[in-house]
Protein backbone atom coordinates (compact mmCIF):
# COMPACT_ATOMS: atom_id res chain seq x y z
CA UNK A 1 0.00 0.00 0.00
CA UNK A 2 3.17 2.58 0.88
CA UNK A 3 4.22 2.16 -2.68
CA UNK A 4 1.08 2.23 -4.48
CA UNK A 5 0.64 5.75 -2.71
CA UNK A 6 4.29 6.64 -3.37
CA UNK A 7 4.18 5.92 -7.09
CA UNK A 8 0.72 8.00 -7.17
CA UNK A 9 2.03 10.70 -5.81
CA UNK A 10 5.32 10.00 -7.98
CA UNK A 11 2.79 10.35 -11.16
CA UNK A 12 1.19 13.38 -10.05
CA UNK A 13 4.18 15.54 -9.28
CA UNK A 14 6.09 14.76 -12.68
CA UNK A 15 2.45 15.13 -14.40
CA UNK A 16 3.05 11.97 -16.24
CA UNK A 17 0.00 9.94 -17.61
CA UNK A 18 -2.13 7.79 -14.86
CA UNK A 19 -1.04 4.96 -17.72
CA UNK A 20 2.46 5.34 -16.19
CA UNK A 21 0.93 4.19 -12.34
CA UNK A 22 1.31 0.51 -13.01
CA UNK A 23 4.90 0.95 -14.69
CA UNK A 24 6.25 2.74 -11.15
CA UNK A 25 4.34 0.93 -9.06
CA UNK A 26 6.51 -1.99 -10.18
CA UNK A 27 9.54 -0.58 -10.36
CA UNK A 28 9.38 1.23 -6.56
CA UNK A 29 8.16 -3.05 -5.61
CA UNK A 30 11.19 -4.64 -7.51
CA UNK A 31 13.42 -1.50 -6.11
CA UNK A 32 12.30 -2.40 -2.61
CA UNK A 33 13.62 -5.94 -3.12
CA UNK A 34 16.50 -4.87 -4.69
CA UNK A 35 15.65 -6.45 -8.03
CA UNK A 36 17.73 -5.01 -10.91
CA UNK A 37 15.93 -1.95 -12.41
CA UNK A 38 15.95 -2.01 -16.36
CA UNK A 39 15.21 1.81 -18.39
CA UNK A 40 16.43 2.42 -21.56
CA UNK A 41 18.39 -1.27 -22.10
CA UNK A 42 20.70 0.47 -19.40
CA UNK A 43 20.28 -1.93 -15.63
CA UNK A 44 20.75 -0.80 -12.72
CA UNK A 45 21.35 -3.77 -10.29
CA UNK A 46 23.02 -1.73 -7.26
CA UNK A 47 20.15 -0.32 -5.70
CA UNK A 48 20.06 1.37 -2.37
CA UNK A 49 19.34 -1.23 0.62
CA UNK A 50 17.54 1.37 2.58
CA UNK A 51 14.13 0.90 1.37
CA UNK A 52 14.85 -3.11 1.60
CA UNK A 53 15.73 -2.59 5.17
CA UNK A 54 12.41 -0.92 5.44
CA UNK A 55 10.66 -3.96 4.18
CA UNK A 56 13.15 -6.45 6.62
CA UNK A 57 12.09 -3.80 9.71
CA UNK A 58 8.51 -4.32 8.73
CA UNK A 59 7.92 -8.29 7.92
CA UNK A 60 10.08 -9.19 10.85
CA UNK A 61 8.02 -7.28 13.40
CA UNK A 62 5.14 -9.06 12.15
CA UNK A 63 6.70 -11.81 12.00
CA UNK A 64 7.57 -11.83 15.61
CA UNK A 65 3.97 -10.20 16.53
CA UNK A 66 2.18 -13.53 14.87
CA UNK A 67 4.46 -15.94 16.84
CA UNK A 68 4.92 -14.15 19.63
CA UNK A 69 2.57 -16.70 21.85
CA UNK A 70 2.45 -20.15 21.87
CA UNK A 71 3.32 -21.85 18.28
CA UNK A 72 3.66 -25.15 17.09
CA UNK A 73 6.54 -26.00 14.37
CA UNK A 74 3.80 -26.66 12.02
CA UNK A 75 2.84 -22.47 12.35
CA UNK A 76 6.03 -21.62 12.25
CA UNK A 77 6.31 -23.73 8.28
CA UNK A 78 3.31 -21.82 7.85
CA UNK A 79 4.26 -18.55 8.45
CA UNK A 80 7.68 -19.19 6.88
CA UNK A 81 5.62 -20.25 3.38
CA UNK A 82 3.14 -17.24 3.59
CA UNK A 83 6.77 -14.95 4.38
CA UNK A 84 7.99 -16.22 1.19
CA UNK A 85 5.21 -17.17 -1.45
CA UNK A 86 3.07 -13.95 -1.30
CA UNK A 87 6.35 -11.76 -2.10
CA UNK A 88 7.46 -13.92 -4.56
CA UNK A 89 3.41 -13.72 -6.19
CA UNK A 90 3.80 -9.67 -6.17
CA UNK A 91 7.19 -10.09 -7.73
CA UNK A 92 5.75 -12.42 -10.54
CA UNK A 93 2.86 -9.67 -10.78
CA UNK A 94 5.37 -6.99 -11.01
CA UNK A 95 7.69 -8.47 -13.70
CA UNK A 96 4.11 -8.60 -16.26
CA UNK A 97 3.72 -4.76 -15.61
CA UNK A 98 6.62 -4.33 -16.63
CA UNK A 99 6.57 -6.19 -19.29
CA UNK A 100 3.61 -4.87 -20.64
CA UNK A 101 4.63 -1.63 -19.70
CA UNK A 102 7.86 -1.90 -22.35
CA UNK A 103 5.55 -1.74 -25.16
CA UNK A 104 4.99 1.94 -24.29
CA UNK A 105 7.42 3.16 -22.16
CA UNK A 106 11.40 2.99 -21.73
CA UNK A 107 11.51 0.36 -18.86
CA UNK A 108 12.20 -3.38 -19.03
CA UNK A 109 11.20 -6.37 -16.92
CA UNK A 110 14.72 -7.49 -15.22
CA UNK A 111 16.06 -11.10 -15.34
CA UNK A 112 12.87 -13.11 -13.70
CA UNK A 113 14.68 -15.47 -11.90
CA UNK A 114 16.98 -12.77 -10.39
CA UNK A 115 14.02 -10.77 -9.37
CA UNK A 116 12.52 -13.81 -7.60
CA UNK A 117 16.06 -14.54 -5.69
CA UNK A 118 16.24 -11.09 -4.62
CA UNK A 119 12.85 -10.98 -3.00
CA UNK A 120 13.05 -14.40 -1.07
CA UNK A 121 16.20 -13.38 0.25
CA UNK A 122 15.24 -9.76 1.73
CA UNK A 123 11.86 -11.85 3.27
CA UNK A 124 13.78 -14.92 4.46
CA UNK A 125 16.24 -12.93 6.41
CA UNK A 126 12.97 -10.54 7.84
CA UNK A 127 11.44 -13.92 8.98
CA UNK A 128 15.31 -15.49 10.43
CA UNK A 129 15.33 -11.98 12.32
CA UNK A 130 11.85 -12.25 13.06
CA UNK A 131 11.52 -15.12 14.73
CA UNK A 132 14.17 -13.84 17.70
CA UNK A 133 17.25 -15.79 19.42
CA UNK A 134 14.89 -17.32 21.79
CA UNK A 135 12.30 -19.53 19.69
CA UNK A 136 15.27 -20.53 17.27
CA UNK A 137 17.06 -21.82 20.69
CA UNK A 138 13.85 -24.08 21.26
CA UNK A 139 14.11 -24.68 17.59
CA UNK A 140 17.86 -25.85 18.30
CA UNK A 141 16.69 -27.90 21.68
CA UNK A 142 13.99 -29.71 19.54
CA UNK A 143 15.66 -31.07 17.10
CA UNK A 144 18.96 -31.56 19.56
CA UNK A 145 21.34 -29.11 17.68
CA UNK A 146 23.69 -27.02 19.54
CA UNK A 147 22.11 -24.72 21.63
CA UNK A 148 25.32 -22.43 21.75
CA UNK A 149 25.99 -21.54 17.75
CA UNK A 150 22.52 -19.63 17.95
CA UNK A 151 24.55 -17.60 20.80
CA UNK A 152 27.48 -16.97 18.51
CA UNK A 153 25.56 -15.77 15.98
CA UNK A 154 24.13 -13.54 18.45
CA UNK A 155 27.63 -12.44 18.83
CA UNK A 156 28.29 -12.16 15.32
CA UNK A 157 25.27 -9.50 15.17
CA UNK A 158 26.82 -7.68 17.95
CA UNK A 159 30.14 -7.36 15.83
CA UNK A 160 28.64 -6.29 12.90
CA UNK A 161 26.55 -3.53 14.75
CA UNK A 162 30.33 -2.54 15.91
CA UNK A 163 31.94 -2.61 13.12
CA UNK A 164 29.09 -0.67 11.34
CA UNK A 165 29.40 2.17 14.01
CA UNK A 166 33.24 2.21 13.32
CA UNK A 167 32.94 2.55 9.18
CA UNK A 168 30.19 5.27 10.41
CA UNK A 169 32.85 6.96 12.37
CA UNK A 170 35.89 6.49 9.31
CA UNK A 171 33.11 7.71 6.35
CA UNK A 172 32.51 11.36 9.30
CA UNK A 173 36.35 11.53 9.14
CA UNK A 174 36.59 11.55 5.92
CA UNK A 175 33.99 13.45 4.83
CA UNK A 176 35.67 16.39 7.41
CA UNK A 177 39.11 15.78 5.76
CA UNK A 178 37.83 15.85 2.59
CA UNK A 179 36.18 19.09 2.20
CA UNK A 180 37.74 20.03 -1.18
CA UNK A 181 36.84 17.09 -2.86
CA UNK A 182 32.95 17.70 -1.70
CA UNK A 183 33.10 21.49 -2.89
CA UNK A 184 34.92 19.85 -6.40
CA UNK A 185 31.91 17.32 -6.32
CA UNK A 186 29.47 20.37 -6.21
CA UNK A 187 31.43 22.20 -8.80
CA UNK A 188 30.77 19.25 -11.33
CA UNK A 189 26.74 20.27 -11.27
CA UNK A 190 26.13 23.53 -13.66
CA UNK A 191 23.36 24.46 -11.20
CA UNK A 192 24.15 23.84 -7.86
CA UNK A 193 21.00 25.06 -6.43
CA UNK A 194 18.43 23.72 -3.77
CA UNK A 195 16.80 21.14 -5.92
CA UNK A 196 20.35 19.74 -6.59
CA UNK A 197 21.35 19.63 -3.00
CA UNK A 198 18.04 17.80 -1.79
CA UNK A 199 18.04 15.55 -4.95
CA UNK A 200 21.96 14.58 -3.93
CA UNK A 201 20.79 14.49 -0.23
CA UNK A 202 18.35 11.87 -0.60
CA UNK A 203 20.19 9.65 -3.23
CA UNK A 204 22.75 9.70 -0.38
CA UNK A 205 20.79 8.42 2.36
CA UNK A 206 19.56 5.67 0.05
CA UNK A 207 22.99 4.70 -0.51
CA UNK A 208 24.30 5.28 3.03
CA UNK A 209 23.93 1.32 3.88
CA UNK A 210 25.60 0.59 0.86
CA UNK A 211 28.17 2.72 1.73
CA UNK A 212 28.91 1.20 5.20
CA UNK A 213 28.79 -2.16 3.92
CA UNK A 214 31.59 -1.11 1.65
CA UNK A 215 33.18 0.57 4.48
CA UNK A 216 33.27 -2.13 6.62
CA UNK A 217 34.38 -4.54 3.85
CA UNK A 218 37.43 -2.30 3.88
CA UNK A 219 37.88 -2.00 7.68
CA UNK A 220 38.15 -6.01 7.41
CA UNK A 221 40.85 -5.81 4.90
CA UNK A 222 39.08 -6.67 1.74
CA UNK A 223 38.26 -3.95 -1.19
CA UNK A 224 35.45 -2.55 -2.83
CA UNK A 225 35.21 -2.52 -6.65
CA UNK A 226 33.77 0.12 -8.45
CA UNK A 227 34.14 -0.60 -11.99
CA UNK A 228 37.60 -0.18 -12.99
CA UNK A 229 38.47 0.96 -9.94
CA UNK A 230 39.63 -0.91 -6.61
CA UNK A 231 39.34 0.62 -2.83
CA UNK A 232 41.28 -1.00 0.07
CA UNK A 233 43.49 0.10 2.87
CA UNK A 234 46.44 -0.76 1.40
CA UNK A 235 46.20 0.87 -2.43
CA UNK A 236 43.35 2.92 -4.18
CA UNK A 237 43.02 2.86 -7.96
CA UNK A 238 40.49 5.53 -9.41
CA UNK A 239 38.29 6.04 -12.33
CA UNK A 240 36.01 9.00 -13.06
CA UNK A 241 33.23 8.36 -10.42
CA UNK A 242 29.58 9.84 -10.73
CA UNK A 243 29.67 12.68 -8.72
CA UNK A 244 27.89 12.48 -5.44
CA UNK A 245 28.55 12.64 -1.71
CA UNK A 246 29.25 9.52 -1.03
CA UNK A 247 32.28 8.64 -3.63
CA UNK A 248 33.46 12.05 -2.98
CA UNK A 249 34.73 11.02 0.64
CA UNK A 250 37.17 8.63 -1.45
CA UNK A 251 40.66 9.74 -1.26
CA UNK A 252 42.72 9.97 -4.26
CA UNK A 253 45.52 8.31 -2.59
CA UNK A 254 45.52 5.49 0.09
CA UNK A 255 47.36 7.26 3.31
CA UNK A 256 50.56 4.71 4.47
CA UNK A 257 48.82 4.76 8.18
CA UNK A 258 45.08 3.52 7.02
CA UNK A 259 46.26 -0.04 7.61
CA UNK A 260 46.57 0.96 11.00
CA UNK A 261 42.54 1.12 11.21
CA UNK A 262 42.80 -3.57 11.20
CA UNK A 263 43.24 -2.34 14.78
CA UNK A 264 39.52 -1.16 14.99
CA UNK A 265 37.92 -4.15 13.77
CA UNK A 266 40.41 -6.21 15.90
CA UNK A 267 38.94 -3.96 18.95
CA UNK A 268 35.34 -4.46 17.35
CA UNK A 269 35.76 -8.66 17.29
CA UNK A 270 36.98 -8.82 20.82
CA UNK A 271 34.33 -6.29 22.09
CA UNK A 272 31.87 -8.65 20.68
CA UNK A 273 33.29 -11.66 22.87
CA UNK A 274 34.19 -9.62 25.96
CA UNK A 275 31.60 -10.68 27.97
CA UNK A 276 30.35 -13.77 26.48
CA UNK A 277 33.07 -16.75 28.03
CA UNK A 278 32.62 -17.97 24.71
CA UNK A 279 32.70 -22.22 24.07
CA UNK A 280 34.05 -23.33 21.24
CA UNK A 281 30.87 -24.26 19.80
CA UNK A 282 29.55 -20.44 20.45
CA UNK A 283 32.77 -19.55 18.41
CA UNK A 284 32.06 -21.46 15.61
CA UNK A 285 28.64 -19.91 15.50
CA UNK A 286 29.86 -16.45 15.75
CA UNK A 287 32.02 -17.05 12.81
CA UNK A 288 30.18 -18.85 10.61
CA UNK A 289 27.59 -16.09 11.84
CA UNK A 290 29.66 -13.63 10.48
CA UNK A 291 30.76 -14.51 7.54
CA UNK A 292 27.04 -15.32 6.29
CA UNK A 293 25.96 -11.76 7.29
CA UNK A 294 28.80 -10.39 5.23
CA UNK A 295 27.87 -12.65 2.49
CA UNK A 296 23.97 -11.72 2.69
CA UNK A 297 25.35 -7.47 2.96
CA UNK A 298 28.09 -7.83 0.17
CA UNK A 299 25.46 -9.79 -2.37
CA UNK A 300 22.38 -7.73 -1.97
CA UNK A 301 24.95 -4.08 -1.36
CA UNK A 302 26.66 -4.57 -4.54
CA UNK A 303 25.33 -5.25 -8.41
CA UNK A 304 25.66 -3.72 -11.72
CA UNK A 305 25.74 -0.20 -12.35
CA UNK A 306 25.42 0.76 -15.78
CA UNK A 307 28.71 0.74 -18.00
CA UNK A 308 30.70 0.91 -14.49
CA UNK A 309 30.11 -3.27 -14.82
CA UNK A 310 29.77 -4.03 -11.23
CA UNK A 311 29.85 -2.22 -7.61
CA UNK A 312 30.57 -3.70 -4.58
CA UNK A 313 32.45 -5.82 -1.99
CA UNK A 314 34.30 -8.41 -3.53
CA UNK A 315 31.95 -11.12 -2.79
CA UNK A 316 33.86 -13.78 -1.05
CA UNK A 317 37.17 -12.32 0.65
CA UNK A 318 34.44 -9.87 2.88
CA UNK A 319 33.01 -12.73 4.29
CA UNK A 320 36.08 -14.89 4.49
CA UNK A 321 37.84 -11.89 6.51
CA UNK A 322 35.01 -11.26 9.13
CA UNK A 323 34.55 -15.16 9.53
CA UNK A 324 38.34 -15.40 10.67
CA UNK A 325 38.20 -12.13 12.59
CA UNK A 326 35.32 -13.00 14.47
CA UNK A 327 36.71 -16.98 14.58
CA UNK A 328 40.34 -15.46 15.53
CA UNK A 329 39.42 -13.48 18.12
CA UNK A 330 37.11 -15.69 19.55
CA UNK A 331 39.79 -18.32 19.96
CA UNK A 332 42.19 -15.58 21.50
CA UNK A 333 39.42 -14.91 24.08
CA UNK A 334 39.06 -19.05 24.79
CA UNK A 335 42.78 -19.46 25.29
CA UNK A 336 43.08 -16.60 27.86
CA UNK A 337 40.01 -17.81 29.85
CA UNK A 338 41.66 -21.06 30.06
CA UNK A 339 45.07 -19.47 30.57
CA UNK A 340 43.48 -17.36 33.32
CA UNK A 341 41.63 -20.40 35.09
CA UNK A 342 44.24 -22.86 35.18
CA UNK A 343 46.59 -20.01 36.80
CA UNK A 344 43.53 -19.51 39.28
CA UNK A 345 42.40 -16.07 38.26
CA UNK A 346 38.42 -15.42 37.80
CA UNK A 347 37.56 -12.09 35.97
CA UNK A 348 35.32 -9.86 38.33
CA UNK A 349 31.95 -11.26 39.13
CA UNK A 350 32.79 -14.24 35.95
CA UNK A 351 32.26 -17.97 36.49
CA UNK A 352 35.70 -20.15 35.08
CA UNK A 353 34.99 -21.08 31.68
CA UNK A 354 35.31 -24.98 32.51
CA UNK A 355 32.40 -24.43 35.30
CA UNK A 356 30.17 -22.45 32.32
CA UNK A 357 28.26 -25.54 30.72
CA UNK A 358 27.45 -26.89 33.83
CA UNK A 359 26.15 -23.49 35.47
CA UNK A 360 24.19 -23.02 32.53
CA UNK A 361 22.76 -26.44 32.29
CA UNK A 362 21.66 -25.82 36.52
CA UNK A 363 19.85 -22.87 35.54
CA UNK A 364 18.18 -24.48 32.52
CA UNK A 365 16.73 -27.12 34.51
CA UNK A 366 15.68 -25.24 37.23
CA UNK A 367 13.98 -21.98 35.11
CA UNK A 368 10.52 -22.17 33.77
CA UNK A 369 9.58 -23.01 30.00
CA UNK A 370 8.50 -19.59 28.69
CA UNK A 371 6.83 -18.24 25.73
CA UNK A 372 8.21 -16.35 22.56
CA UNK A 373 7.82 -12.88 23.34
CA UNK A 374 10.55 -10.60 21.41
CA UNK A 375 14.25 -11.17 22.06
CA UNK A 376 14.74 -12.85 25.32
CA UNK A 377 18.38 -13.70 26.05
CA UNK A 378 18.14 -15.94 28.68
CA UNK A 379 18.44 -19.57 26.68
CA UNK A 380 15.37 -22.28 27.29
CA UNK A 381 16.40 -25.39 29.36
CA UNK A 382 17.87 -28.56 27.65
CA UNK A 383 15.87 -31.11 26.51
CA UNK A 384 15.42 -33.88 28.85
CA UNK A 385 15.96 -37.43 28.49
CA UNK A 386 12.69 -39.53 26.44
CA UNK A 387 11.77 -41.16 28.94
CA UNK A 388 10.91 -38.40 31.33
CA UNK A 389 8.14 -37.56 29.28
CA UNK A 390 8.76 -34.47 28.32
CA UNK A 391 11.20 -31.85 26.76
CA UNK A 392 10.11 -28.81 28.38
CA UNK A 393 9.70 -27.83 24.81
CA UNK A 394 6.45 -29.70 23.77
CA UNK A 395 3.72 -27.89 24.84
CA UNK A 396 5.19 -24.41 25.89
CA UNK A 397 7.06 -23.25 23.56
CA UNK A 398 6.74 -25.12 19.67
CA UNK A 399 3.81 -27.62 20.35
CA UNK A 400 1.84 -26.00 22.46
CA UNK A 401 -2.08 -25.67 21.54
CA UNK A 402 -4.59 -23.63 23.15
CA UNK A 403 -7.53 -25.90 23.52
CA UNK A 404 -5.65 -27.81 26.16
CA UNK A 405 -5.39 -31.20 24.42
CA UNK A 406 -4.07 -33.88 26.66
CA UNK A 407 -0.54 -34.03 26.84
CA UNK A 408 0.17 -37.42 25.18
CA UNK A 409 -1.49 -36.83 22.34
């Protein structure tokens, strides 16, 4: 409904034909799920993840507010079908407009199949968040996986929340330092006015998540490609870039202290695991955590732009890098736990990391099952043995009905 009203307003400002409705009503829905945008045989597949993370924001919280009571694994398939199917329906629906719409106007349908990836990836990561660490621990406990790789992937969140603040932080540095090359940017535009300043404005909010992905992709160590050109800490190669804020904060040069910054996503990787007395199970969850959300950010950040070819974190070395910088550090923080308790020495107010599984597995058996209500960090109690009866998992938390069937059945 946002982006029927959004192209219909769209319409009426440029005073194009109502004809043109269904046309940008499909584009603004394949934008959204960062489909590749076709106009005039030239296609756009780098399209800003802003709007995406608007639709992520939205189908998660609903997400979580239809299985935020009692649920049975068969509502959770469900939900998971409905979170998939009707996008990829719309999408389907879409691609015809635009198809039909090419027999009039300068747009294209894009590459179906790439249109339909696109979309079940932005809603299967809404429903993963959606569902919360909580229920996917009973998930876990059900089906007797690990309970603690769901909390290093919780870790591997918290890293990538830290190392998004810090390429936040570099991009405001540079953006200071580079004050010229902004004013040159501006230069570039024969009329500099108001309308070009909002119309730059916006494009770069839209972009802004694109532009921290890339930044973070560099703060791990890998590059960003933009066309011909190549970005990293260690050497910068330029081509004539499309004037805008956000490539203006690009330096023509790489400075001989920027690999120094590997020391803030060092700091960012052991933040993450500070407090967490991480087992080596939680480690390998926090790094195959983070390497699949830098895969999922580089993928759906990056695409084709034009005759630029593509834009983008290189694909693979992003994720590789945060998987053994999350994995790394992790390991570090193991070996001086054990260092630490084999030498005697507790950190202040912290159990010894040999005595963590079985405080953990105390408090599981002694805490009551709970509900799914939003992100509860306190992990659900271990499945019991068969013959107990029971899992604590049954009929509380993923089998649970409401017309208070007897428990055998």
């Amino acid at each position: 409904m946002l982006i029927v009203i959004a192209a219909f307003v769209s319409v009426m400002v440029a005073a194009a034909p109502l004809a043109a409705l269904p046309a940008t009503i499909a584009d603004m829905w394949m934008v959204s799920h960062l489909a590749p945008v076709v106009y005039d045989d030239v296609t756009v597949g780098m399209l800003p993840l802003l709007p995406a993370i608007g639709v992520v924001a939205a189908v998660a919280s609903r997400v979580r507010s239809v299985l935020r009571s009692k649920v049975s694994v068969l509502d959770i398939g469900v939900a998971l079908g409905c979170t998939l199917a009707v996008p990829a329906i719309l999408t389907v629906v879409a691609w015809l407009m635009l198809w039909d719409a090419a027999k009039v106007y300068d747009v294209g349908p894009p590459p179906i199949l790439q249109a339909l990836a696109t979309t079940i990836v932005v809603h299967l990561v809404a429903f993963v968040l959606g569902l919360g660490p909580r229920l996917w621990k009973a998930l876990f406990k059900r089906y007797r996986l690990p309970v603690p790789l769901v909390d290093g992937v919780s870790d591997a969140f918290a890293f990538a929340r830290y190392l998004a603040l810090a390429a936040l932080v570099v991009m405001l540095l540079l953006a200071v330092f580079g004050l010229d090359r902004q004013r040159d940017m501006l230069a570039s535009f024969p009329d500099s006015g108001g309308a070009t300043l909002a119309a730059l404005v916006v494009l770069s909010i839209l972009y802004l998540p694109n532009a921290l992905v890339g930044m973070a992709s560099v703060l791990l160590g890998a590059d960003v490609a933009f066309g011909g050109a190549q970005v990293s800490l260690f050497s910068i190669h330029l081509v004539p870039l499309p004037p805008t804020p956000l490539t203006a904060l690009i330096p023509g040069s790489a400075n001989p202290y920027a690999p120094a910054l590997l020391l803030v996503t060092a700091t960012a990787a052991a933040y993450a695991w500070v407090k967490a007395k991480p087992s080596l199970m939680q480690i390998l969850g926090g790094a195959l955590g983070a390497g699949v959300i830098m895969l999922v950010l580089a993928v759906l950040s990056g695409g084709t732009l034009g005759w630029y070819g593509y834009v983008g974190p290189t694909w693979w070395l992003a994720p590789l890098l945060a998987a053994v910088w999350v994995g790394g550090s992790g390991l570090a923080t193991y070996a001086a736990l054990l260092f630490a308790q084999r030498r005697g020495v507790q950190g202040p107010g912290e159990e010894p990391v040999a005595e963590e599984t079985a405080a953990e597995e105390a408090d599981a058996e002694t805490a009551e099952p709970a509900e799914v209500e939003g992100d509860v960090d306190t992990p659900p109690s271990e499945p019991e043995p068969a013959a107990s009866g029971s899992t604590r998992f049954d009929k509380s938390q993923l089998e649970a009905d409401s017309d208070g069937d007897d428990p055998e059945d």
